[in-house]
PDB file of N, CA and C in Angstrom:
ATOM      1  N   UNK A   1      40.549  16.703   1.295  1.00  0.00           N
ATOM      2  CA  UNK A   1      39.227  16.120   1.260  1.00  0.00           C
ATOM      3  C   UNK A   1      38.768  16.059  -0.191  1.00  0.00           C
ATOM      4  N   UNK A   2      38.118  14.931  -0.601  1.00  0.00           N
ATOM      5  CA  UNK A   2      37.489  14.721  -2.383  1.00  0.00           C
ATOM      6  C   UNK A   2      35.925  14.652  -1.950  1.00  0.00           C
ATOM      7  N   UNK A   3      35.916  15.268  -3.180  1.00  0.00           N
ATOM      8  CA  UNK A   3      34.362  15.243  -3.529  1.00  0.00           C
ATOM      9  C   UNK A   3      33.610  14.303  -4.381  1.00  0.00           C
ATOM     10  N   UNK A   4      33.205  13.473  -4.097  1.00  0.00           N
ATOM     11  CA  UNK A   4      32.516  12.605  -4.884  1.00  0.00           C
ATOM     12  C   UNK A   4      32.224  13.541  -6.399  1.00  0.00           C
ATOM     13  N   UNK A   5      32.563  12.716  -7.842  1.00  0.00           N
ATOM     14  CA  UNK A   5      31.648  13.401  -8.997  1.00  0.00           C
ATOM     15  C   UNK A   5      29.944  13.319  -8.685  1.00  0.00           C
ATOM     16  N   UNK A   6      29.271  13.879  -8.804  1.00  0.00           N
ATOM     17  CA  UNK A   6      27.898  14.022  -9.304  1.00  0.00           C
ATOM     18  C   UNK A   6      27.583  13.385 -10.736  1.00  0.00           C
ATOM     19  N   UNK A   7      26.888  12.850 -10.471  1.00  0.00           N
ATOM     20  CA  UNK A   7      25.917  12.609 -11.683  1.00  0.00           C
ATOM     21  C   UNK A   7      24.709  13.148 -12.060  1.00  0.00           C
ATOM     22  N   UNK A   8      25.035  13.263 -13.076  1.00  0.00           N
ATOM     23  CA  UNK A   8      24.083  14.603 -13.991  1.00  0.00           C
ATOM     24  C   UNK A   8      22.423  13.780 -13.845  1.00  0.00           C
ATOM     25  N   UNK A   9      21.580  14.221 -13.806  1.00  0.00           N
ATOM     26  CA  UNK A   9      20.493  13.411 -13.456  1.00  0.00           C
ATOM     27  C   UNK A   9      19.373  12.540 -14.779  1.00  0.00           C
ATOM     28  N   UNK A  10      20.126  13.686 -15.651  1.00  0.00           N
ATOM     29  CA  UNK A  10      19.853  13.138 -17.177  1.00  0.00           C
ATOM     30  C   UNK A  10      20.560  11.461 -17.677  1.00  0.00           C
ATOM     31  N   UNK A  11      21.705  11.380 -17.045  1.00  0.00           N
ATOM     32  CA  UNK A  11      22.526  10.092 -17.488  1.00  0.00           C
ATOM     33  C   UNK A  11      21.314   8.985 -16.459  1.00  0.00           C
ATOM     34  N   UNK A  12      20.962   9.397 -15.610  1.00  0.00           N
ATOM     35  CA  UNK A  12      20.581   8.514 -14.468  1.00  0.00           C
ATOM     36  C   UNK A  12      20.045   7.538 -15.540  1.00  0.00           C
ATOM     37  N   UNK A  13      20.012   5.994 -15.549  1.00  0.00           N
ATOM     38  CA  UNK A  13      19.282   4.710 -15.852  1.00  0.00           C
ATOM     39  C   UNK A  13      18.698   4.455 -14.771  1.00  0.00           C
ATOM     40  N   UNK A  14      16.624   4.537 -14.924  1.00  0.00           N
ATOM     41  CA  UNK A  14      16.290   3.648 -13.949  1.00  0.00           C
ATOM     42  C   UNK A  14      15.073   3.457 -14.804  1.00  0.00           C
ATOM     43  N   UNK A  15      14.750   2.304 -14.021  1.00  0.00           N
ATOM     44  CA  UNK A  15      13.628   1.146 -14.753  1.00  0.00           C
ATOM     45  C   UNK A  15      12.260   1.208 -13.613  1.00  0.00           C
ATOM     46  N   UNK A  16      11.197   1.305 -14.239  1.00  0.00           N
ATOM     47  CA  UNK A  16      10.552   1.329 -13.457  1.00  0.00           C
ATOM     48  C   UNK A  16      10.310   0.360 -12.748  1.00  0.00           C
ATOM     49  N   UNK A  17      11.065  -1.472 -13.362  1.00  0.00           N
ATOM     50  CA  UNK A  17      10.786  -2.380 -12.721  1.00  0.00           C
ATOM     51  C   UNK A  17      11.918  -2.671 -11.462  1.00  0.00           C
ATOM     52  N   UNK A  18      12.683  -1.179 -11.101  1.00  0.00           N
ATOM     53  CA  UNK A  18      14.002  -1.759 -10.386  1.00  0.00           C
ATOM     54  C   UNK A  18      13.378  -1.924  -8.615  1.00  0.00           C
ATOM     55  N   UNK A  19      13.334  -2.922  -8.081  1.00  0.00           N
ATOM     56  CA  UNK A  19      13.016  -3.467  -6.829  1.00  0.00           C
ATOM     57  C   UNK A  19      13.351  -2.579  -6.059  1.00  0.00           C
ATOM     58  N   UNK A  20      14.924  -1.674  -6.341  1.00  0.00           N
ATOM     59  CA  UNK A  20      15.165  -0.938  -4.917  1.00  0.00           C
ATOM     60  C   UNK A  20      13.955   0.978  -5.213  1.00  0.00           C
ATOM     61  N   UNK A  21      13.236   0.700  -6.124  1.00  0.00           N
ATOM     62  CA  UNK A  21      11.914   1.948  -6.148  1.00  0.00           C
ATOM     63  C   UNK A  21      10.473   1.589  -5.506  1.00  0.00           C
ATOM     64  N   UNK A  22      10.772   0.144  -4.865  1.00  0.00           N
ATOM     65  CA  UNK A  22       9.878  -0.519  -4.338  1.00  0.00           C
ATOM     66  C   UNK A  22       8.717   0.469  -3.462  1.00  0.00           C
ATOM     67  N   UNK A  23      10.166   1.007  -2.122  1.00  0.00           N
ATOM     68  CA  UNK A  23       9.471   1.664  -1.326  1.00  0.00           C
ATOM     69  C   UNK A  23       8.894   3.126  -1.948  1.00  0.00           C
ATOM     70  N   UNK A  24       9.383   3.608  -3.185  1.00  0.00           N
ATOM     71  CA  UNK A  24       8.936   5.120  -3.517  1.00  0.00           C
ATOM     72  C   UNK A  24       7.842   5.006  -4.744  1.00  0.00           C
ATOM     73  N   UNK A  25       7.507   3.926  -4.970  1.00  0.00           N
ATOM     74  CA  UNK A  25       6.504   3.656  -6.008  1.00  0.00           C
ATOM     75  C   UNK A  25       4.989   4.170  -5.800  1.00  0.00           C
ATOM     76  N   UNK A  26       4.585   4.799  -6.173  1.00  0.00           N
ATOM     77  CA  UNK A  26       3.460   5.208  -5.994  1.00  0.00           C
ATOM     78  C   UNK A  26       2.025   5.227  -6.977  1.00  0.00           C
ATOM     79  N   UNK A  27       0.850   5.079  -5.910  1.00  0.00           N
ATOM     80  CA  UNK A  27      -0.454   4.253  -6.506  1.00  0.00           C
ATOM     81  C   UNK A  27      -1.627   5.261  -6.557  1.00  0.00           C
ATOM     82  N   UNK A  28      -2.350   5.563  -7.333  1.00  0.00           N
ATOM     83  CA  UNK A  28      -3.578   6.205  -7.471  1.00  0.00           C
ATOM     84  C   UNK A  28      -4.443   5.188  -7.041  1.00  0.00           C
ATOM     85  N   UNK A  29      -5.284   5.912  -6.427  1.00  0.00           N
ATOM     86  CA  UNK A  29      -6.235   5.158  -5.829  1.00  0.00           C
ATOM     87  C   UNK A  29      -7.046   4.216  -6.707  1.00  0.00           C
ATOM     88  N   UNK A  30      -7.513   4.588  -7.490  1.00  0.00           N
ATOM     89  CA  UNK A  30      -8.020   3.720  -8.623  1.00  0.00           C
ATOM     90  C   UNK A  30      -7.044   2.399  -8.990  1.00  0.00           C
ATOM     91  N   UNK A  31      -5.854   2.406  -8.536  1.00  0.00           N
ATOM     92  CA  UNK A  31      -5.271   0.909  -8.585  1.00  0.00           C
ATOM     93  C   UNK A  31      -4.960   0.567  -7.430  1.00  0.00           C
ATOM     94  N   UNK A  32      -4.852   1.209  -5.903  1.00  0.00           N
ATOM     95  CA  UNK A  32      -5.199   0.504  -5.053  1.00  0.00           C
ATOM     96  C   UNK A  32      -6.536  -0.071  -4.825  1.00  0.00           C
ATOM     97  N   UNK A  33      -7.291   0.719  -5.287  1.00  0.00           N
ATOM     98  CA  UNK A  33      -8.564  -0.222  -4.866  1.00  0.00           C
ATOM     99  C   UNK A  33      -8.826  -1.015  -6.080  1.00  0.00           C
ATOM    100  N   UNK A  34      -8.503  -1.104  -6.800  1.00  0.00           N
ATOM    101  CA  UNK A  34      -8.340  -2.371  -7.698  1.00  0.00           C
ATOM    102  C   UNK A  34      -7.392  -3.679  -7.306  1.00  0.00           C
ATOM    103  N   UNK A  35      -6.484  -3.265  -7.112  1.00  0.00           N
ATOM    104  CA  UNK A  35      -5.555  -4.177  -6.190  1.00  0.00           C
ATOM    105  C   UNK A  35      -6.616  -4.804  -4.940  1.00  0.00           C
ATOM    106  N   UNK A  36      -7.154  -3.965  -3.977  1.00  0.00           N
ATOM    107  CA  UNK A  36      -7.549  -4.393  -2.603  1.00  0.00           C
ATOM    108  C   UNK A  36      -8.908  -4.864  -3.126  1.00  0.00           C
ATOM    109  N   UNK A  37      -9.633  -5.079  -4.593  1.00  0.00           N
ATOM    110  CA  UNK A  37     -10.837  -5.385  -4.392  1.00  0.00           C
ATOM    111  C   UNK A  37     -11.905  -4.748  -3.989  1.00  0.00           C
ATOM    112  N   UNK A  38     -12.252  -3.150  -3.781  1.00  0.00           N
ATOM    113  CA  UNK A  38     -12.757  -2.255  -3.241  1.00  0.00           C
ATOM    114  C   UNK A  38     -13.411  -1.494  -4.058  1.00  0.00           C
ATOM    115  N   UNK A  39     -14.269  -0.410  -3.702  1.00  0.00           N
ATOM    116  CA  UNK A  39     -15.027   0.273  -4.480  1.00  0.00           C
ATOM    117  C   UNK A  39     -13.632   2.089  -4.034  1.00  0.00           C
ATOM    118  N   UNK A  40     -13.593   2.899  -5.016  1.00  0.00           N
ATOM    119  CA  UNK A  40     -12.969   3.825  -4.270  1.00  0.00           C
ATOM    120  C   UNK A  40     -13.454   4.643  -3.268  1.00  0.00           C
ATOM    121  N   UNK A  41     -14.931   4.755  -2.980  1.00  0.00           N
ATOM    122  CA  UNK A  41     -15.205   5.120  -2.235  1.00  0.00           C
ATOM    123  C   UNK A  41     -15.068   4.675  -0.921  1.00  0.00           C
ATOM    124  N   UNK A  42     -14.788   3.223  -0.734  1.00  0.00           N
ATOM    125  CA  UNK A  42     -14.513   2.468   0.569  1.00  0.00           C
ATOM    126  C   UNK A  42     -12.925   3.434   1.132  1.00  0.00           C
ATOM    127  N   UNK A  43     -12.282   3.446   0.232  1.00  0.00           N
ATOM    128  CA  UNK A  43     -11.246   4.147   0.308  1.00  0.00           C
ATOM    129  C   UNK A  43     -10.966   5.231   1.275  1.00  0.00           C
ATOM    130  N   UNK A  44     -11.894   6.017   0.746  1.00  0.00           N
ATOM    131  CA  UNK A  44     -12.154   7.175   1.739  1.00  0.00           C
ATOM    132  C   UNK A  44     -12.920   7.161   2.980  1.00  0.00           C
ATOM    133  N   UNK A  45     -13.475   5.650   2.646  1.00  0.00           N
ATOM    134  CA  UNK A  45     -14.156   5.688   4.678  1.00  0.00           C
ATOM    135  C   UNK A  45     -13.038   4.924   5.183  1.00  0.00           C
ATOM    136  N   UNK A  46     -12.168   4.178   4.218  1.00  0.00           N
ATOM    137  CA  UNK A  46     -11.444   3.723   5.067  1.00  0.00           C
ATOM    138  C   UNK A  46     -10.084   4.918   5.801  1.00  0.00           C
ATOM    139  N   UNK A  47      -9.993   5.680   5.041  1.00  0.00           N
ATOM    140  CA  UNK A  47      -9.302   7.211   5.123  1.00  0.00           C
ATOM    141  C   UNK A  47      -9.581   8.480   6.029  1.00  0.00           C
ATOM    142  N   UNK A  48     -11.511   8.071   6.485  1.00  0.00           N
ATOM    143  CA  UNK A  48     -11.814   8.599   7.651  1.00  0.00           C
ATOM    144  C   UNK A  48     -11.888   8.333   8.568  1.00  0.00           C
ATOM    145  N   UNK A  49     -11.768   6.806   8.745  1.00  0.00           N
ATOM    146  CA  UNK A  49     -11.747   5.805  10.235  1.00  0.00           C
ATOM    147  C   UNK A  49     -10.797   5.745  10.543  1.00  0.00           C
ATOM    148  N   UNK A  50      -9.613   6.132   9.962  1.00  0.00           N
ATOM    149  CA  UNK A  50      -8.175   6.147  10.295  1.00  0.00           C
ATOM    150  C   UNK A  50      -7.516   4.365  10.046  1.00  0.00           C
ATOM    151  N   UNK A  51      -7.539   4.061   8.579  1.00  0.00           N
ATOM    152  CA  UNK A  51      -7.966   2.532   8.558  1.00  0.00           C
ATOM    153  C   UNK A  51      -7.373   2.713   7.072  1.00  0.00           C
ATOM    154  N   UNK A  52      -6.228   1.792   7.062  1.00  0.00           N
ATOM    155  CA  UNK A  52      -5.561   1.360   5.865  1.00  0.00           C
ATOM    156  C   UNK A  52      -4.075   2.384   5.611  1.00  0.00           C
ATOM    157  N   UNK A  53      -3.397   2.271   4.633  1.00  0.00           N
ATOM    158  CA  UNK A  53      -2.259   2.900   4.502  1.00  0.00           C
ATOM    159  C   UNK A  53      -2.223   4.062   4.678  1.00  0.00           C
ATOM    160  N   UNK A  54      -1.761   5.452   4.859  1.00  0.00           N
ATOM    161  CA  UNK A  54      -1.814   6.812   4.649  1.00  0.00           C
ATOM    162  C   UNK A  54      -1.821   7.247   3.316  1.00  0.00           C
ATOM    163  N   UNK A  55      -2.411   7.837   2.954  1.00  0.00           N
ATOM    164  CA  UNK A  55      -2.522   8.792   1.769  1.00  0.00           C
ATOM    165  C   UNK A  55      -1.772  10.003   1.697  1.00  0.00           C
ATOM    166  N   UNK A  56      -1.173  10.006   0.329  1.00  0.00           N
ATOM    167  CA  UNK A  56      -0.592  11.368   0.248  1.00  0.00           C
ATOM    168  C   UNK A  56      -0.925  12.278  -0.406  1.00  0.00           C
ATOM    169  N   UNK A  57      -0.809  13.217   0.107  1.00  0.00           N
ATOM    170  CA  UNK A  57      -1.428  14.855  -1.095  1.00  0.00           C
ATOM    171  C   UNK A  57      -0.300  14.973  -1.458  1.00  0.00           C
ATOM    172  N   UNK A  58      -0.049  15.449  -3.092  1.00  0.00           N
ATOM    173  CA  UNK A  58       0.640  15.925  -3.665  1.00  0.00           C
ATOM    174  C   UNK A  58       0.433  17.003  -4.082  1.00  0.00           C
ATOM    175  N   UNK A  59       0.631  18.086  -5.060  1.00  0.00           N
ATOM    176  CA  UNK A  59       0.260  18.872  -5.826  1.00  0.00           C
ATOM    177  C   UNK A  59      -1.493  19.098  -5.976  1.00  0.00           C
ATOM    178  N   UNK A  60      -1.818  20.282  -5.652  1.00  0.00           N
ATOM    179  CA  UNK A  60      -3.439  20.182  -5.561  1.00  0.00           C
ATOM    180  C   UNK A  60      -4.439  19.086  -4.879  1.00  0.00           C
ATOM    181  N   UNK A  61      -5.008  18.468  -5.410  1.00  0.00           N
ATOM    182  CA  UNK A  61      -5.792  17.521  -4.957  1.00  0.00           C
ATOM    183  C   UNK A  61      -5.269  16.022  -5.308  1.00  0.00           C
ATOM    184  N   UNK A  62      -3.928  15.797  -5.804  1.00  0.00           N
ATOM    185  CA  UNK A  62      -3.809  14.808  -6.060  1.00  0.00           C
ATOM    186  C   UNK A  62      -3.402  13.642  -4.958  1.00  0.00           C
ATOM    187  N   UNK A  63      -4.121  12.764  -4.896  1.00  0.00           N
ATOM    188  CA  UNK A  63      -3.611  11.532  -3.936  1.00  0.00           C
ATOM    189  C   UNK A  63      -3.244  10.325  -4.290  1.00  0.00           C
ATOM    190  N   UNK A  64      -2.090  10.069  -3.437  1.00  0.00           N
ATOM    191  CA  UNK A  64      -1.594   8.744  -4.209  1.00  0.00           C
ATOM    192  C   UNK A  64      -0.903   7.857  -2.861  1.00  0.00           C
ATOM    193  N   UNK A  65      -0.707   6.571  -2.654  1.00  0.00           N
ATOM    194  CA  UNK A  65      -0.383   5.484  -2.065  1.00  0.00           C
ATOM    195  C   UNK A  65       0.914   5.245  -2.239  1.00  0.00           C
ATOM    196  N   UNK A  66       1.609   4.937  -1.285  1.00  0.00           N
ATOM    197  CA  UNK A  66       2.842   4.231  -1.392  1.00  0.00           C
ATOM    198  C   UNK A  66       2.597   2.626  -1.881  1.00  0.00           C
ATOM    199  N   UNK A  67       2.814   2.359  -2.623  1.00  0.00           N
ATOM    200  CA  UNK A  67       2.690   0.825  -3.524  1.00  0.00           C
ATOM    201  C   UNK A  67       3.427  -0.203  -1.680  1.00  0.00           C
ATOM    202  N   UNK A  68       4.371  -0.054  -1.028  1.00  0.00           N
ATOM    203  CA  UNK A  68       4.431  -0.782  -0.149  1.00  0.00           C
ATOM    204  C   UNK A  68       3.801  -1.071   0.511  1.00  0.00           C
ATOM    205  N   UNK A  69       3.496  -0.144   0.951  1.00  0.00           N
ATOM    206  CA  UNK A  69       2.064   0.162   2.448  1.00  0.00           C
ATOM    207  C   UNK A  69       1.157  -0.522   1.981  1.00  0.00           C
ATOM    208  N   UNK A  70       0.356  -0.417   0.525  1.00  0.00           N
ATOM    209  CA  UNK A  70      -0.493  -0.661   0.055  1.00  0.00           C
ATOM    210  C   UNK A  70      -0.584  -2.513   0.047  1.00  0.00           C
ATOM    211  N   UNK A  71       0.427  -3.217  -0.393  1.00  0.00           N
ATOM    212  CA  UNK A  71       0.634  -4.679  -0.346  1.00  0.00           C
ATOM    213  C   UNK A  71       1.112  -4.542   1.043  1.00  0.00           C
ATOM    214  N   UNK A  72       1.420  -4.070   1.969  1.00  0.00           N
ATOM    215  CA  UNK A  72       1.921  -4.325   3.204  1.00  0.00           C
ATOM    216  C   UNK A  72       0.639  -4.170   3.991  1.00  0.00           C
ATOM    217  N   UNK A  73      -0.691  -3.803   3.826  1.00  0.00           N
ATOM    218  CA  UNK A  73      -2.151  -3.798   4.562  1.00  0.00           C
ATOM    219  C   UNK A  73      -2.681  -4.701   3.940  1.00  0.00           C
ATOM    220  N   UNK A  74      -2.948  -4.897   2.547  1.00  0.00           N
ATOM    221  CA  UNK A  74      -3.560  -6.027   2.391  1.00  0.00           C
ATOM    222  C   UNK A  74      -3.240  -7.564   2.750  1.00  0.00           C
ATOM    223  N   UNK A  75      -1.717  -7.220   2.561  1.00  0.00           N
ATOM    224  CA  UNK A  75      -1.132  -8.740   3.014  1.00  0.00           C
ATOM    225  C   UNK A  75      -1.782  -8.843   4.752  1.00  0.00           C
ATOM    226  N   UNK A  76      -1.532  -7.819   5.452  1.00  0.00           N
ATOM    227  CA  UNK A  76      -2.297  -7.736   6.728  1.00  0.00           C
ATOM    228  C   UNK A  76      -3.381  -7.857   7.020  1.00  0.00           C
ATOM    229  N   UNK A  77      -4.204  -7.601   6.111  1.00  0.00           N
ATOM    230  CA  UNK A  77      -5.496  -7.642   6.151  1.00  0.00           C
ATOM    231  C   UNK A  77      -5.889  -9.172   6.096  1.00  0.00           C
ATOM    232  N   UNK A  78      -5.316  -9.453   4.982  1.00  0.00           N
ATOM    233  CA  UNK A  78      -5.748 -11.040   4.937  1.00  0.00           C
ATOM    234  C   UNK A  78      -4.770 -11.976   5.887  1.00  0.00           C
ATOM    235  N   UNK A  79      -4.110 -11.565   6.562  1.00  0.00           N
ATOM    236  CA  UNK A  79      -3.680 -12.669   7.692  1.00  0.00           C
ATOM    237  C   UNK A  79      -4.638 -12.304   9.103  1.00  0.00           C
ATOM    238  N   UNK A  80      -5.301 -11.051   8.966  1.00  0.00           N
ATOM    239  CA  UNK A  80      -6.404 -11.114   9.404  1.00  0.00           C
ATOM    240  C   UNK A  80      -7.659 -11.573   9.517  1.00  0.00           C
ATOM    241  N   UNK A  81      -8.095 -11.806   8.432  1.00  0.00           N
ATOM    242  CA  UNK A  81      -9.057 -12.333   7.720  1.00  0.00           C
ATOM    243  C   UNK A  81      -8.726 -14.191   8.316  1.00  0.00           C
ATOM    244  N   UNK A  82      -7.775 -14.949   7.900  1.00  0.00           N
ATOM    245  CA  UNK A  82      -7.518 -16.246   8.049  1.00  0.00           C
ATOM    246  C   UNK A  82      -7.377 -16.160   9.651  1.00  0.00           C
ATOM    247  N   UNK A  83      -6.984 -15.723  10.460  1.00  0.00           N
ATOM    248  CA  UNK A  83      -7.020 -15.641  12.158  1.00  0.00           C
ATOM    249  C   UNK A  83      -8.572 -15.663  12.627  1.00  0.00           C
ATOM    250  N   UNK A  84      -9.310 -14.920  12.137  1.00  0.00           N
ATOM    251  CA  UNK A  84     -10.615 -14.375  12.460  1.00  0.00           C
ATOM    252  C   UNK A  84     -11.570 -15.926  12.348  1.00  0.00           C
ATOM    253  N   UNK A  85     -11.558 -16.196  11.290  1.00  0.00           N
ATOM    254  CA  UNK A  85     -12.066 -17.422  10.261  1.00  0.00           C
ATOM    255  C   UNK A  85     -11.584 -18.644  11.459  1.00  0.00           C
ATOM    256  N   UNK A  86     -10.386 -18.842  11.859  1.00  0.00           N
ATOM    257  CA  UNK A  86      -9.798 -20.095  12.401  1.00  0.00           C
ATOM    258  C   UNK A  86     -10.255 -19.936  13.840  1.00  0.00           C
ATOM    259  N   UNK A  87     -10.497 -18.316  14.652  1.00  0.00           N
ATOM    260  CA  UNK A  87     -10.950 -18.568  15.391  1.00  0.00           C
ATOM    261  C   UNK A  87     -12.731 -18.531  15.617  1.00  0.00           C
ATOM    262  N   UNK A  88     -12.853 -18.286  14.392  1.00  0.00           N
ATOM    263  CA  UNK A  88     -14.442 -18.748  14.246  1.00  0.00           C
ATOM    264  C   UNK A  88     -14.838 -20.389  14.375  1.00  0.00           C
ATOM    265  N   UNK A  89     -13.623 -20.921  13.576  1.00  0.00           N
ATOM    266  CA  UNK A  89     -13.945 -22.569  13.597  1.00  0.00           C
ATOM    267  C   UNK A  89     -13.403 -23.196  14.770  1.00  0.00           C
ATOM    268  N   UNK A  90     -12.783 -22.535  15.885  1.00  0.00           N
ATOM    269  CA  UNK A  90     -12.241 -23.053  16.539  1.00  0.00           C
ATOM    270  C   UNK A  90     -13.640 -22.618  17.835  1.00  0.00           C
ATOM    271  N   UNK A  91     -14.345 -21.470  18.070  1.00  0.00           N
ATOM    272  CA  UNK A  91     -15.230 -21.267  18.733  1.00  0.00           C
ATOM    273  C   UNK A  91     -16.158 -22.348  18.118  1.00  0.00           C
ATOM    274  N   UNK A  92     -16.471 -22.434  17.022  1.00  0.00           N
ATOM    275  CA  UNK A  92     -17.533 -23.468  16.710  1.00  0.00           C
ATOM    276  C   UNK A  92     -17.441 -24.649  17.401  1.00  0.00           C
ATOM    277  N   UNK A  93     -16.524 -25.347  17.613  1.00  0.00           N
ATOM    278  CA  UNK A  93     -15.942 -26.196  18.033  1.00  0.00           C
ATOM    279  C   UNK A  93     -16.032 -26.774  19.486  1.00  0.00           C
ATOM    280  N   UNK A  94     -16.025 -25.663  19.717  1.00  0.00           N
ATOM    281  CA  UNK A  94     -16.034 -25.625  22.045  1.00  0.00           C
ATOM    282  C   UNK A  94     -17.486 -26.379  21.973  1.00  0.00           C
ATOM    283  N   UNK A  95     -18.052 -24.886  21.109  1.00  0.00           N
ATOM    284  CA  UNK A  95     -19.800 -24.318  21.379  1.00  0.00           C
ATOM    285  C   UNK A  95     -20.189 -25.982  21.152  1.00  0.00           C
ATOM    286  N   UNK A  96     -20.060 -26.677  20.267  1.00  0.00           N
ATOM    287  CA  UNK A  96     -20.929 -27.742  19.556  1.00  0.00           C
ATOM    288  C   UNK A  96     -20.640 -29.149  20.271  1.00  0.00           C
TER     289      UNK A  96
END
């Protein structure tokens, strides 16, 4: 049986722009809610309604977003937003 070599973790090359860190990228709230357009405090009601990505505790009090989740609700959000809207104009429509 062989053992794969290890790589020393010091040699490791990675870029912060490499696509496959997509899913482990992580967001302080202050740039998700910059991203989502939000105040940070919305954040946290949205965090008590059980409403938007999960938050993570790290070390002490620190919280931070998975950068996926984060474009993966808003993108949701706003195909929400355009459904809502179309069936607003589409109720307008019957009604009139």
């Amino acid at each position: 049986m062989s053992i794969a070599p290890v790589t020393p973790i010091g040699s490791l090359e990675i870029s912060a722009d490499d696509p496959e860190l997509d899913d482990i990228r992580l967001m302080r709230a202050s740039e998700f809610a910059a991203l989502a357009g939000v105040a940070q405090s919305t954040l946290h009601r949205w965090d008590a309604d059980g409403v938007g990505p999960v938050r993570l505790r790290l070390a002490g009090s620190t919280i931070r977003y998975r950068e996926a989740d984060v474009r993966a609700f808003i993108e949701e959000s706003a195909k929400d937003a355009v459904a809502a809207r179309e069936a607003r104009a589409e109720l307008r429509a019957v009604t009139s």
